[in-house]
PDB file of N, CA and C in Angstrom:
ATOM      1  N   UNK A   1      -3.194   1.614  27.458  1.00  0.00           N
ATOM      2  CA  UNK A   1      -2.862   1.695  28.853  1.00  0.00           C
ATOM      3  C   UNK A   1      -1.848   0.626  29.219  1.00  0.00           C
ATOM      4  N   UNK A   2      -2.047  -0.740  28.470  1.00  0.00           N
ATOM      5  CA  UNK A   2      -1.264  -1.547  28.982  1.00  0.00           C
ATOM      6  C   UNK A   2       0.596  -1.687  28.596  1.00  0.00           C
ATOM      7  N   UNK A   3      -0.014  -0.783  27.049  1.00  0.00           N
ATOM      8  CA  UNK A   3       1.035  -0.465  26.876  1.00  0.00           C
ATOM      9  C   UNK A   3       2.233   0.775  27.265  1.00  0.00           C
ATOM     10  N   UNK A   4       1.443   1.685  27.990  1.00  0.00           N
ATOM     11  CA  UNK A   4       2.071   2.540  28.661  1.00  0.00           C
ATOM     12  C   UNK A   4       2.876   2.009  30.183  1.00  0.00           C
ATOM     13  N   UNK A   5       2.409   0.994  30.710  1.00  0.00           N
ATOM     14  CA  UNK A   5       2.746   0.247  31.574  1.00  0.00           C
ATOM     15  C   UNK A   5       3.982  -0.517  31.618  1.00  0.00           C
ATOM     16  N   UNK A   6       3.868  -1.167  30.188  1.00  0.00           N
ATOM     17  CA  UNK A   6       5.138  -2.053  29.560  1.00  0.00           C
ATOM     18  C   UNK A   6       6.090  -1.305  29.859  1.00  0.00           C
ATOM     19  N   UNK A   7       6.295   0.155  28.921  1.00  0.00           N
ATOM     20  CA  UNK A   7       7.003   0.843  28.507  1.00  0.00           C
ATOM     21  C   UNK A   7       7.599   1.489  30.319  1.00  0.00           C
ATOM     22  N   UNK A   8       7.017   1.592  30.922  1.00  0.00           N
ATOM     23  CA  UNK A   8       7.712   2.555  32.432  1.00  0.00           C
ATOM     24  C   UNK A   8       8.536   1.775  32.842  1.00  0.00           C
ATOM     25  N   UNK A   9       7.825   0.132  32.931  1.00  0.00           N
ATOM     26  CA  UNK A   9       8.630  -1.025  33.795  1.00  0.00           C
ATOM     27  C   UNK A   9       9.905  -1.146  32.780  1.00  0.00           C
ATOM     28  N   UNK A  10      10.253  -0.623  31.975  1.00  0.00           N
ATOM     29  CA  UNK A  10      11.480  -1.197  30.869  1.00  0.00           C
ATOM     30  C   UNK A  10      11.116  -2.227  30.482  1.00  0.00           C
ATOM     31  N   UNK A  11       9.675  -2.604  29.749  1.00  0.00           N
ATOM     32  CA  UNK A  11      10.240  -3.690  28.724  1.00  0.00           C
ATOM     33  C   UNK A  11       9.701  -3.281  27.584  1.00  0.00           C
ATOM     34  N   UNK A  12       9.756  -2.343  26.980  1.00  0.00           N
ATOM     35  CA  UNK A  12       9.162  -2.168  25.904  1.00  0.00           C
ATOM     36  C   UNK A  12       7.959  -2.087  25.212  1.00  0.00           C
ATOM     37  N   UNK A  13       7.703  -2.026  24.045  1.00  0.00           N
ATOM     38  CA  UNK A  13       6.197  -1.650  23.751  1.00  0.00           C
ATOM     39  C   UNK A  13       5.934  -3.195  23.349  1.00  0.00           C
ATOM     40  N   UNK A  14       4.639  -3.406  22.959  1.00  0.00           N
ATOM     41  CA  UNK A  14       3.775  -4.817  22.752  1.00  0.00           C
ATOM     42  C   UNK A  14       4.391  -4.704  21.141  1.00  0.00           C
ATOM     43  N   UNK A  15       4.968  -6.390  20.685  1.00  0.00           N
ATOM     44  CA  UNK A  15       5.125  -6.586  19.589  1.00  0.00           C
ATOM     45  C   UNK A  15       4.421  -5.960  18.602  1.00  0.00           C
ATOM     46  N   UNK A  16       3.170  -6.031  18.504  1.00  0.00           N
ATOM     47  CA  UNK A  16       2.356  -5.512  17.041  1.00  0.00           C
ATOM     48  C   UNK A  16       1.081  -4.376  17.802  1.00  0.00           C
ATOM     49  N   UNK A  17       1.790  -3.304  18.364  1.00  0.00           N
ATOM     50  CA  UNK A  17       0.856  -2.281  18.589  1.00  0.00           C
ATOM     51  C   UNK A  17      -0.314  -1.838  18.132  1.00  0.00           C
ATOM     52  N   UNK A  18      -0.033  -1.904  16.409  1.00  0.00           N
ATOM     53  CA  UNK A  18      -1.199  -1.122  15.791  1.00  0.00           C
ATOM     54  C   UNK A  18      -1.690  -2.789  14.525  1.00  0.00           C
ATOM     55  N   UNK A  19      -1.765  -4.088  15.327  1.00  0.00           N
ATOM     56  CA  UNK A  19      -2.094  -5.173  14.829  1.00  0.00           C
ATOM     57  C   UNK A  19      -3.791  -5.174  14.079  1.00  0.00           C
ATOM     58  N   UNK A  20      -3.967  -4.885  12.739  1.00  0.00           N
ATOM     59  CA  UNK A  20      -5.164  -4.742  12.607  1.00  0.00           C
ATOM     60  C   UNK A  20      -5.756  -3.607  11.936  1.00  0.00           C
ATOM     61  N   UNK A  21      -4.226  -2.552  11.849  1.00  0.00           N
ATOM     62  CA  UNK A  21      -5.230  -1.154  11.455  1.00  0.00           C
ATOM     63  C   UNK A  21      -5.243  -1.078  10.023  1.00  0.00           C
ATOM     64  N   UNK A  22      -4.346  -1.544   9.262  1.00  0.00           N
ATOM     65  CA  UNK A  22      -4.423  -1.427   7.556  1.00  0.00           C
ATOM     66  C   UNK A  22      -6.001  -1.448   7.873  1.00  0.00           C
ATOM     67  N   UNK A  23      -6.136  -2.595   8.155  1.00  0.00           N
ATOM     68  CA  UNK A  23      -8.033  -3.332   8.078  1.00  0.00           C
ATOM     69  C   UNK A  23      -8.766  -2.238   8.205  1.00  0.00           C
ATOM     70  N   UNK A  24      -8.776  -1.719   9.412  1.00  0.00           N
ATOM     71  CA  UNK A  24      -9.305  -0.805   9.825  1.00  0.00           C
ATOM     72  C   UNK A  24      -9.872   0.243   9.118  1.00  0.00           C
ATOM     73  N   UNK A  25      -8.399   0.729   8.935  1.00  0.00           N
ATOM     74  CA  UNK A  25      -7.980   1.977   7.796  1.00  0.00           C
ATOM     75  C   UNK A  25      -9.230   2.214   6.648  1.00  0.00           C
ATOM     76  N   UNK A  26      -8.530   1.118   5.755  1.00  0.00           N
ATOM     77  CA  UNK A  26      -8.862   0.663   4.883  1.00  0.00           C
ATOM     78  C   UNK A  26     -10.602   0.464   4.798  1.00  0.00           C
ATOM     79  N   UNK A  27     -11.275  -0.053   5.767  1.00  0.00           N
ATOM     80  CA  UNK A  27     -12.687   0.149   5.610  1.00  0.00           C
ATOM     81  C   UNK A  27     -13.080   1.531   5.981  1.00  0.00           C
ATOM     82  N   UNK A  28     -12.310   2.524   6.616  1.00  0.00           N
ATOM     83  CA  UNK A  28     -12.706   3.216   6.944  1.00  0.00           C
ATOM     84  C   UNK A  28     -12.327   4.841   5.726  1.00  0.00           C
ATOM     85  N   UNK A  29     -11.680   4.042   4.908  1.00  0.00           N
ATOM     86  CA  UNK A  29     -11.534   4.982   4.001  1.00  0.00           C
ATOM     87  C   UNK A  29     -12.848   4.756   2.856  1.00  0.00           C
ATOM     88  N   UNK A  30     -12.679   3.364   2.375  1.00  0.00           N
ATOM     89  CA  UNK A  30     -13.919   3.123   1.720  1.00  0.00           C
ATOM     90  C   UNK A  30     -15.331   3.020   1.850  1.00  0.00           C
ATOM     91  N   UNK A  31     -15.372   3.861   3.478  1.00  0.00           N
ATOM     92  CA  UNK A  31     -16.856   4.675   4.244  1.00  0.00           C
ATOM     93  C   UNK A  31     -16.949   5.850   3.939  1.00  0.00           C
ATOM     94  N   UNK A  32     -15.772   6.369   4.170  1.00  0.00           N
ATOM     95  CA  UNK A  32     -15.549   7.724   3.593  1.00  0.00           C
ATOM     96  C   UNK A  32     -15.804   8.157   2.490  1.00  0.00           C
ATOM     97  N   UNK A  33     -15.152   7.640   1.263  1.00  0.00           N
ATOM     98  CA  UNK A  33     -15.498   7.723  -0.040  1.00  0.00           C
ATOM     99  C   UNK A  33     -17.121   7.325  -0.864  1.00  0.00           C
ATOM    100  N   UNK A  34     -17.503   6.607   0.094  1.00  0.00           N
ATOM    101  CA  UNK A  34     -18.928   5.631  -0.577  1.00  0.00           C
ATOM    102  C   UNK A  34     -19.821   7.263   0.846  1.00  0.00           C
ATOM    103  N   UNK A  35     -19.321   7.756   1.570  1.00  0.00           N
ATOM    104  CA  UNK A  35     -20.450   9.019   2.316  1.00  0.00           C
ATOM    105  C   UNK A  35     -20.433   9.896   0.994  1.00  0.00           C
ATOM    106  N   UNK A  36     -19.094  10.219   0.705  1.00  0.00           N
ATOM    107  CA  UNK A  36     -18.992  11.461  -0.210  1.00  0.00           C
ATOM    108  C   UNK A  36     -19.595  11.191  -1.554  1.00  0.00           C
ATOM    109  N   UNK A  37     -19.713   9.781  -2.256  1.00  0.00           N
ATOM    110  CA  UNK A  37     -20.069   9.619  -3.651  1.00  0.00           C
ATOM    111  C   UNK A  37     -21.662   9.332  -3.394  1.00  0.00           C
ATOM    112  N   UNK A  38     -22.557   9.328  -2.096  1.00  0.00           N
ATOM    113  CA  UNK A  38     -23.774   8.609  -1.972  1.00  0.00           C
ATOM    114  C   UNK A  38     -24.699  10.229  -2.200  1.00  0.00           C
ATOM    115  N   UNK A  39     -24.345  11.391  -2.151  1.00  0.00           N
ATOM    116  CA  UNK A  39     -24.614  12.862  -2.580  1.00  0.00           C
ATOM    117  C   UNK A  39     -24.946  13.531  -3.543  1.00  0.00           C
ATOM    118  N   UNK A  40     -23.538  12.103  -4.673  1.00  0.00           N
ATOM    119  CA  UNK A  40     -23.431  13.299  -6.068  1.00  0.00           C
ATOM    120  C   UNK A  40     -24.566  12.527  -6.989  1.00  0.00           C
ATOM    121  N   UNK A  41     -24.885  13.669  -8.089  1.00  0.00           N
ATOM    122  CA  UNK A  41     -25.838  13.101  -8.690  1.00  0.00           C
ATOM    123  C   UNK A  41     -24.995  13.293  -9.913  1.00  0.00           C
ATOM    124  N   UNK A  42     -24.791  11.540 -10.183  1.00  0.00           N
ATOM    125  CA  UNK A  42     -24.209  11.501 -11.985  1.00  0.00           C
ATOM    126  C   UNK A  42     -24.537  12.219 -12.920  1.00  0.00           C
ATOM    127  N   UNK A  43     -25.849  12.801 -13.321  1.00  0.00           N
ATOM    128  CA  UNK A  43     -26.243  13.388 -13.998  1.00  0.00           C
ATOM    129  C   UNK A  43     -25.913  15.035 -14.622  1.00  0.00           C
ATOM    130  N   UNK A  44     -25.721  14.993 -13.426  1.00  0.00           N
ATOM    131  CA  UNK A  44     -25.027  17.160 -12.843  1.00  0.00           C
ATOM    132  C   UNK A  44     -23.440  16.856 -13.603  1.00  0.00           C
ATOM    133  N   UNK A  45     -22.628  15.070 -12.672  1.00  0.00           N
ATOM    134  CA  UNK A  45     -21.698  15.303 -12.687  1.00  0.00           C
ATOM    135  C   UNK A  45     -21.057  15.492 -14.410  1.00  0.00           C
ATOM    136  N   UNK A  46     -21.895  14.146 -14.957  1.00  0.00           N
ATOM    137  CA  UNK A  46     -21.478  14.237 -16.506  1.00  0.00           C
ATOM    138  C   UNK A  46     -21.764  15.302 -17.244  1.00  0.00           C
ATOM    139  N   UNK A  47     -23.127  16.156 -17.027  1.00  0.00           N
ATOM    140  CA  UNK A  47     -23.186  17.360 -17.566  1.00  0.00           C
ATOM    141  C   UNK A  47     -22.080  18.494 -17.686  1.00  0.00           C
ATOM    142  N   UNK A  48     -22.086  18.340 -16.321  1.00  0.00           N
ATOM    143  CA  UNK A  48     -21.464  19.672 -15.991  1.00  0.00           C
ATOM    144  C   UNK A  48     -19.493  19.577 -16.163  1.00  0.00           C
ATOM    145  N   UNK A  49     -18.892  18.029 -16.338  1.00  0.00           N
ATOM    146  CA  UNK A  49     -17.693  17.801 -16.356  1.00  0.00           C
ATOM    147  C   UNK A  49     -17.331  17.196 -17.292  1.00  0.00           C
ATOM    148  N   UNK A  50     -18.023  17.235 -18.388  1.00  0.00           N
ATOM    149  CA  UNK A  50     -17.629  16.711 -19.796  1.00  0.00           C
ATOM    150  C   UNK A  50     -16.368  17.030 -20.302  1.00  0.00           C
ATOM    151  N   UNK A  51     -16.315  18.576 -19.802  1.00  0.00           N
ATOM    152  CA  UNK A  51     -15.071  19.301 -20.702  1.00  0.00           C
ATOM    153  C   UNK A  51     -13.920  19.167 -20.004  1.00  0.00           C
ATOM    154  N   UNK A  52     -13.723  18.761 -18.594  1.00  0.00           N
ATOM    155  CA  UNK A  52     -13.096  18.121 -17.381  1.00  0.00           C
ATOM    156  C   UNK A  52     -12.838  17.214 -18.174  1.00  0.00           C
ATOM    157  N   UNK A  53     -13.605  16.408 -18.279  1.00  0.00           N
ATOM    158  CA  UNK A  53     -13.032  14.776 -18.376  1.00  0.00           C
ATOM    159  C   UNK A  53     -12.451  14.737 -20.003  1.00  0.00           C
ATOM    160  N   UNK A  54     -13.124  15.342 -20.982  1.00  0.00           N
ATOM    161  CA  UNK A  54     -12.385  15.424 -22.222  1.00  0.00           C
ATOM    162  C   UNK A  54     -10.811  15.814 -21.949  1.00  0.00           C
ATOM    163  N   UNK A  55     -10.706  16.559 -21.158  1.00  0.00           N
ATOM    164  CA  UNK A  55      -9.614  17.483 -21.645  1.00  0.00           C
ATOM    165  C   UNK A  55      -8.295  16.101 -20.727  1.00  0.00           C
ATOM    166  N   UNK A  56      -8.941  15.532 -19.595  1.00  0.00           N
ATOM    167  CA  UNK A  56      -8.090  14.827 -18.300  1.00  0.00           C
ATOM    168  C   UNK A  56      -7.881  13.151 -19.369  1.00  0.00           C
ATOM    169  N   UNK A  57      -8.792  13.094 -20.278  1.00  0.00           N
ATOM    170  CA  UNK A  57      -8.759  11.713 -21.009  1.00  0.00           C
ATOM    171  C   UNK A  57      -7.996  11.820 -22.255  1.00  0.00           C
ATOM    172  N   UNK A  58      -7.795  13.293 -22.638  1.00  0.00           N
ATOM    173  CA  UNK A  58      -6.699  13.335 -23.947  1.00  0.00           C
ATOM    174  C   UNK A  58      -5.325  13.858 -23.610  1.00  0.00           C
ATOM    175  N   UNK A  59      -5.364  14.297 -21.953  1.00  0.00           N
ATOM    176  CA  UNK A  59      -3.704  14.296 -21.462  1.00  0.00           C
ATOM    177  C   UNK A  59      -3.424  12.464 -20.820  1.00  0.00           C
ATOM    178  N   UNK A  60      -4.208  11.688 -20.417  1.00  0.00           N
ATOM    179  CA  UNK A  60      -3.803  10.735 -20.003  1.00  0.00           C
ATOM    180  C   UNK A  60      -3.596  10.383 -21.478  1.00  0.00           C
ATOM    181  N   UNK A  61      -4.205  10.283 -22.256  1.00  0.00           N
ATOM    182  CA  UNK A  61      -4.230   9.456 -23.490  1.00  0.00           C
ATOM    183  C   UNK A  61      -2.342   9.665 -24.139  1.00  0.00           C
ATOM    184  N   UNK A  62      -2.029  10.752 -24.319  1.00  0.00           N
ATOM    185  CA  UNK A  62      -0.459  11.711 -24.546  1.00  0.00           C
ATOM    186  C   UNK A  62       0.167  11.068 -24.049  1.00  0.00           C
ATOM    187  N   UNK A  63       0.370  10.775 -22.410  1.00  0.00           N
ATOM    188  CA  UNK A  63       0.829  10.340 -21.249  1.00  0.00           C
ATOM    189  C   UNK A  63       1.280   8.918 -21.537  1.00  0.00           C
ATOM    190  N   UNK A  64      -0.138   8.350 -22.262  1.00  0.00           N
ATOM    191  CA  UNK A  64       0.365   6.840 -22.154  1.00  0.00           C
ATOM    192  C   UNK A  64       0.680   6.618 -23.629  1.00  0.00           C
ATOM    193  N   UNK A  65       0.571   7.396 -24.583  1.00  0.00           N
ATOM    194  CA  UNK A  65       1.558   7.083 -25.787  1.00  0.00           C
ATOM    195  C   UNK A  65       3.038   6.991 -25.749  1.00  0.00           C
ATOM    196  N   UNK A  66       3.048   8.673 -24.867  1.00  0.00           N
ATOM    197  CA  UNK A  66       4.565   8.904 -25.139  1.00  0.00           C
ATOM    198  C   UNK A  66       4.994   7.429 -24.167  1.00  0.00           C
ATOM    199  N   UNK A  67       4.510   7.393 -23.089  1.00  0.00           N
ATOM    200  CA  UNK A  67       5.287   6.456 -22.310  1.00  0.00           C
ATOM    201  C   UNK A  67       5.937   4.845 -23.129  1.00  0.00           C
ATOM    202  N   UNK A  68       4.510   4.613 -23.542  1.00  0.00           N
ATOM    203  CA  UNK A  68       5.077   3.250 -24.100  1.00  0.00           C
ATOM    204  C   UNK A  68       5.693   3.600 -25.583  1.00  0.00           C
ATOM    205  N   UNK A  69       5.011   4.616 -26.363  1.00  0.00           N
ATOM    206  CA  UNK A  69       5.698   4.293 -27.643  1.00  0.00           C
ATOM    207  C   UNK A  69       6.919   5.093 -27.813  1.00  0.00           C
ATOM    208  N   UNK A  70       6.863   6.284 -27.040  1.00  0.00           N
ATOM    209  CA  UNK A  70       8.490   6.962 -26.911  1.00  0.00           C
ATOM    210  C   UNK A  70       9.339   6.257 -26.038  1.00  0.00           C
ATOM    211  N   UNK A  71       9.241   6.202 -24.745  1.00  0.00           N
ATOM    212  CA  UNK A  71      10.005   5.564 -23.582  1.00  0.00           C
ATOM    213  C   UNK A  71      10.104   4.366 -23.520  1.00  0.00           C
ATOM    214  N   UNK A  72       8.904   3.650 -23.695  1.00  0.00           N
ATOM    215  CA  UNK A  72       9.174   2.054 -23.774  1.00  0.00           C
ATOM    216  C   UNK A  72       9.869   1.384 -24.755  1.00  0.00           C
ATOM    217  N   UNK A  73       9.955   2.147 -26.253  1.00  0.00           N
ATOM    218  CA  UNK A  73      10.549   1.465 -26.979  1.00  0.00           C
ATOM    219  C   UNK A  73      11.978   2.025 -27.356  1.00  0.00           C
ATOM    220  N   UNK A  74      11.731   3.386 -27.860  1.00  0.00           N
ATOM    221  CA  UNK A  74      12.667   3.980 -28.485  1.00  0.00           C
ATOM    222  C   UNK A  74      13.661   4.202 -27.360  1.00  0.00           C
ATOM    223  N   UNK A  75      13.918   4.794 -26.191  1.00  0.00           N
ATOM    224  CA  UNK A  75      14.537   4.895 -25.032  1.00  0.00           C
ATOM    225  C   UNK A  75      15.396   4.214 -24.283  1.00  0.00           C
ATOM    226  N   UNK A  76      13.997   3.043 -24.352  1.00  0.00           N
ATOM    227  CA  UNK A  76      14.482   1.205 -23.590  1.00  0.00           C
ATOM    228  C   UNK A  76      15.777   0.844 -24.625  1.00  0.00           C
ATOM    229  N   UNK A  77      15.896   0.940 -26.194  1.00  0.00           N
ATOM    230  CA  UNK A  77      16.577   0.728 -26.863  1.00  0.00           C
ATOM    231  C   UNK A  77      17.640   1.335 -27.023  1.00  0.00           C
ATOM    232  N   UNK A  78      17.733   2.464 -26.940  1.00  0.00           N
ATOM    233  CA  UNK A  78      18.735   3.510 -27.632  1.00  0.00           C
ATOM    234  C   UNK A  78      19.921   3.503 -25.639  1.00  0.00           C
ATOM    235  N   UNK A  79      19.068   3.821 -24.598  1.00  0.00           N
ATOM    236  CA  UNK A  79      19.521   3.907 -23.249  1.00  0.00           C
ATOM    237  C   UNK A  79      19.600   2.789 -22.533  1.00  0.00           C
ATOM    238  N   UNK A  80      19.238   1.778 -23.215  1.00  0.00           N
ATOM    239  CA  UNK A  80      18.655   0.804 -22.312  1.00  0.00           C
ATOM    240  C   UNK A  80      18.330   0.798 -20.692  1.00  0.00           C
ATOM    241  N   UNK A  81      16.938   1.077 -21.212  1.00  0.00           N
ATOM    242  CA  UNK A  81      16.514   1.766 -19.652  1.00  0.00           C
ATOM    243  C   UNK A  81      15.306   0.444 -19.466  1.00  0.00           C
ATOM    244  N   UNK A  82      15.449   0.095 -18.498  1.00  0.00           N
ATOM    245  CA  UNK A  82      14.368  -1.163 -18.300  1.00  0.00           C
ATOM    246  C   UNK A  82      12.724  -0.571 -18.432  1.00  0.00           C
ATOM    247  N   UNK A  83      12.084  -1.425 -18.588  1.00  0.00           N
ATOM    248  CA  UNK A  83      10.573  -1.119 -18.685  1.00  0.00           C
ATOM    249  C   UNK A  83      10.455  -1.066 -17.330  1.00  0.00           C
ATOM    250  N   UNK A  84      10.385  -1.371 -15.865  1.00  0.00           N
ATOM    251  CA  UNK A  84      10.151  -0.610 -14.705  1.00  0.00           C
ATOM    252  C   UNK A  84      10.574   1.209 -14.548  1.00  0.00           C
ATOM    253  N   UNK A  85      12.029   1.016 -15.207  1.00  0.00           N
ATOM    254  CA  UNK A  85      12.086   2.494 -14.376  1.00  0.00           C
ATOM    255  C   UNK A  85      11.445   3.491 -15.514  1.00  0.00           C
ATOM    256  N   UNK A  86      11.157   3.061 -16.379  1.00  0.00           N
ATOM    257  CA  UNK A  86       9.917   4.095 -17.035  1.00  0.00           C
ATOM    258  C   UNK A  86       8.843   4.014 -16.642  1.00  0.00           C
ATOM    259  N   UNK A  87       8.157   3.309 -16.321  1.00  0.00           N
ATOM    260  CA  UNK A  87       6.988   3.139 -15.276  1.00  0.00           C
ATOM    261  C   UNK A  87       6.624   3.761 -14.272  1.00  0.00           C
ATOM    262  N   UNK A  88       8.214   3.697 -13.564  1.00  0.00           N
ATOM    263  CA  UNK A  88       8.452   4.189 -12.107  1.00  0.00           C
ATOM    264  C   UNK A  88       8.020   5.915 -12.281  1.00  0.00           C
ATOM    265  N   UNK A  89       9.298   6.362 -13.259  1.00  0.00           N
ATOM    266  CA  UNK A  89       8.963   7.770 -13.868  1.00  0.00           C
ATOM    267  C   UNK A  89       7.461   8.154 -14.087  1.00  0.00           C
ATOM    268  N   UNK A  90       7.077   7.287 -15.182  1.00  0.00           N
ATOM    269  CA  UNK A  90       5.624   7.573 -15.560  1.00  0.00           C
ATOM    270  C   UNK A  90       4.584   7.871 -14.276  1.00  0.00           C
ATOM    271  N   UNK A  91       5.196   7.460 -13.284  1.00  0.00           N
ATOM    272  CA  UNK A  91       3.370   6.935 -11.932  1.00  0.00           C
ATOM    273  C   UNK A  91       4.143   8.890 -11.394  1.00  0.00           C
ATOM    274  N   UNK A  92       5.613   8.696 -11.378  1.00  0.00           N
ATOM    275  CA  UNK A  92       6.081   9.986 -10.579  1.00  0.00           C
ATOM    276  C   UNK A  92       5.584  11.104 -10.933  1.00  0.00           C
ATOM    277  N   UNK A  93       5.529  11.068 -12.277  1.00  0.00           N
ATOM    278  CA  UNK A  93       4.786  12.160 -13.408  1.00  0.00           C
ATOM    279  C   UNK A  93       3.267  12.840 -12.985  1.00  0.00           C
ATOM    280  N   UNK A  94       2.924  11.459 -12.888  1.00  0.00           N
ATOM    281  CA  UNK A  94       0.686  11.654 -12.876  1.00  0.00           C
ATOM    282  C   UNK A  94       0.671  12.099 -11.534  1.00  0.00           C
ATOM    283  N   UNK A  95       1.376  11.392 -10.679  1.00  0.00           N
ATOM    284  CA  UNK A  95       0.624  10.483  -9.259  1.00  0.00           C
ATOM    285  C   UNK A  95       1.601  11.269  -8.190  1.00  0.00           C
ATOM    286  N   UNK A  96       2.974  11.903  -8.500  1.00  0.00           N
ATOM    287  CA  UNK A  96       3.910  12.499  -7.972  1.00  0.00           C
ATOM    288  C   UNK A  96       5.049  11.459  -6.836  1.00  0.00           C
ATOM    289  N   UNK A  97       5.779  11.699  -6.326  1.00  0.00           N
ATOM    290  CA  UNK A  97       7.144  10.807  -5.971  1.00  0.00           C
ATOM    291  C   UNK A  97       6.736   9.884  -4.833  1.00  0.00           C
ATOM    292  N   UNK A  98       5.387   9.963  -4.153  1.00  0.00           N
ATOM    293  CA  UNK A  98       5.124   8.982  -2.862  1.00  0.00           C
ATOM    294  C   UNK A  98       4.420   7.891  -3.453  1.00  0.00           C
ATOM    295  N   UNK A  99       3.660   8.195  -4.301  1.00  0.00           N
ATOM    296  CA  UNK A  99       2.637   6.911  -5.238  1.00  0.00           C
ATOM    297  C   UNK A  99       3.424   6.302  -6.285  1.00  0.00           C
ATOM    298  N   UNK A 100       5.004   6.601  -6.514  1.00  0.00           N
ATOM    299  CA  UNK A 100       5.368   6.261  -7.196  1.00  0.00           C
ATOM    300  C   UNK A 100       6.682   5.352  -6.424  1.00  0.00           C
ATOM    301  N   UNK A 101       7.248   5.601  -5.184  1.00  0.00           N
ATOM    302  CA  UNK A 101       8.203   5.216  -4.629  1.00  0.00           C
ATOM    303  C   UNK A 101       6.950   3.905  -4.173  1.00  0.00           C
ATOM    304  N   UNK A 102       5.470   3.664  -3.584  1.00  0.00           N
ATOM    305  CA  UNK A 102       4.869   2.758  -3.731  1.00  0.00           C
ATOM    306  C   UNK A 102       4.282   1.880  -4.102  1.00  0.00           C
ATOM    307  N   UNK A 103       4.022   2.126  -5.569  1.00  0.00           N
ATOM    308  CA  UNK A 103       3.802   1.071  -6.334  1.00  0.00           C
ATOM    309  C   UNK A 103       5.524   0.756  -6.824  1.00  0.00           C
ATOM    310  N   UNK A 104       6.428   1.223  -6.903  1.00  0.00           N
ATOM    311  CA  UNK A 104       7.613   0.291  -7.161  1.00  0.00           C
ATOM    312  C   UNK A 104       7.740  -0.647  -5.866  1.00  0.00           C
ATOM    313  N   UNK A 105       7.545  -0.154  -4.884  1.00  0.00           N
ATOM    314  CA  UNK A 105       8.080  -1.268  -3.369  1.00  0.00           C
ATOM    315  C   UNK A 105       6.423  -2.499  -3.785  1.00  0.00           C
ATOM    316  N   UNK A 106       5.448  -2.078  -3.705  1.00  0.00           N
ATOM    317  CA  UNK A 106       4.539  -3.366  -4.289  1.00  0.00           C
ATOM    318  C   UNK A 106       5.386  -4.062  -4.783  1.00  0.00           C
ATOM    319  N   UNK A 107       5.710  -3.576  -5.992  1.00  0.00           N
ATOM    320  CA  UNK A 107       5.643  -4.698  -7.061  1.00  0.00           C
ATOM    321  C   UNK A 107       7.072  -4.849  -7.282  1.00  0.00           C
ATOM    322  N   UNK A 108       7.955  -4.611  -5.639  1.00  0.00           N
ATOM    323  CA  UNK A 108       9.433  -5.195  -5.927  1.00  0.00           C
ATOM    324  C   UNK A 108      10.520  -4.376  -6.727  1.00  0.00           C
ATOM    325  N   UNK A 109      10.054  -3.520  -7.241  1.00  0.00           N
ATOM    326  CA  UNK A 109      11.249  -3.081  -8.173  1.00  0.00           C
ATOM    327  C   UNK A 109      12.257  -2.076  -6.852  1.00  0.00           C
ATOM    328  N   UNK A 110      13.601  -2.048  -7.739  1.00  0.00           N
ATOM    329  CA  UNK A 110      14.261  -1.822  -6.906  1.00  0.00           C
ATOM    330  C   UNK A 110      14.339  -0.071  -6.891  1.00  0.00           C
ATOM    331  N   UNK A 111      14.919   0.648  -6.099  1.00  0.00           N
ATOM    332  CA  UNK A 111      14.705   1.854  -5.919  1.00  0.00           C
ATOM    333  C   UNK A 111      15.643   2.913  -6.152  1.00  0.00           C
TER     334      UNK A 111
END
């Protein structure tokens, strides 16, 4: 409200509007996730997703060979391609182009 006020008189909105919400967010996602996991019963889940998880643990497993032992070495060498932007590629691959344009801005690399 007060900020709708600011905004009529012309001066603009309040410096840090949404001051606080990562926080927020953020617990409120890890409520979310801890409602949905407080349901499942491990037991069903490992039974019943063995062949799930076999099959999701020998494509990650591929994933992270080729990456480091094809791309990281042979690649980095022959293209000289830095060990970030294979990384960068690699997260784009699993995780697709938004989880991957974000962990490069984390951790600084350039874009």
């Amino acid at each position: 409200r007060d900020s709708a006020r600011r905004f009529l008189r012309g001066k603009g909105f309040p410096q840090a509007p949404f001051a606080g919400a990562s926080r927020i967010g953020a617990m409120l996602m890890l409520l979310f996730f801890a409602t949905l996991g407080a349901r499942a019963d491990p037991n069903v889940a490992f039974a019943n997703g063995a062949p799930t998880f076999a099959f999701i643990a020998l494509q990650l497993a591929t994933h992270f060979a080729f990456v480091f032992l094809v791309a990281g070495k042979l690649l980095a060498k022959a293209l000289d391609v830095p060990l970030w932007a294979t990384l960068t590629a690699s997260n784009a691959c699993v995780g697709g182009p938004a989880t991957a344009a974000a962990a490069a801005a984390a951790r600084g690399w350039p874009a």
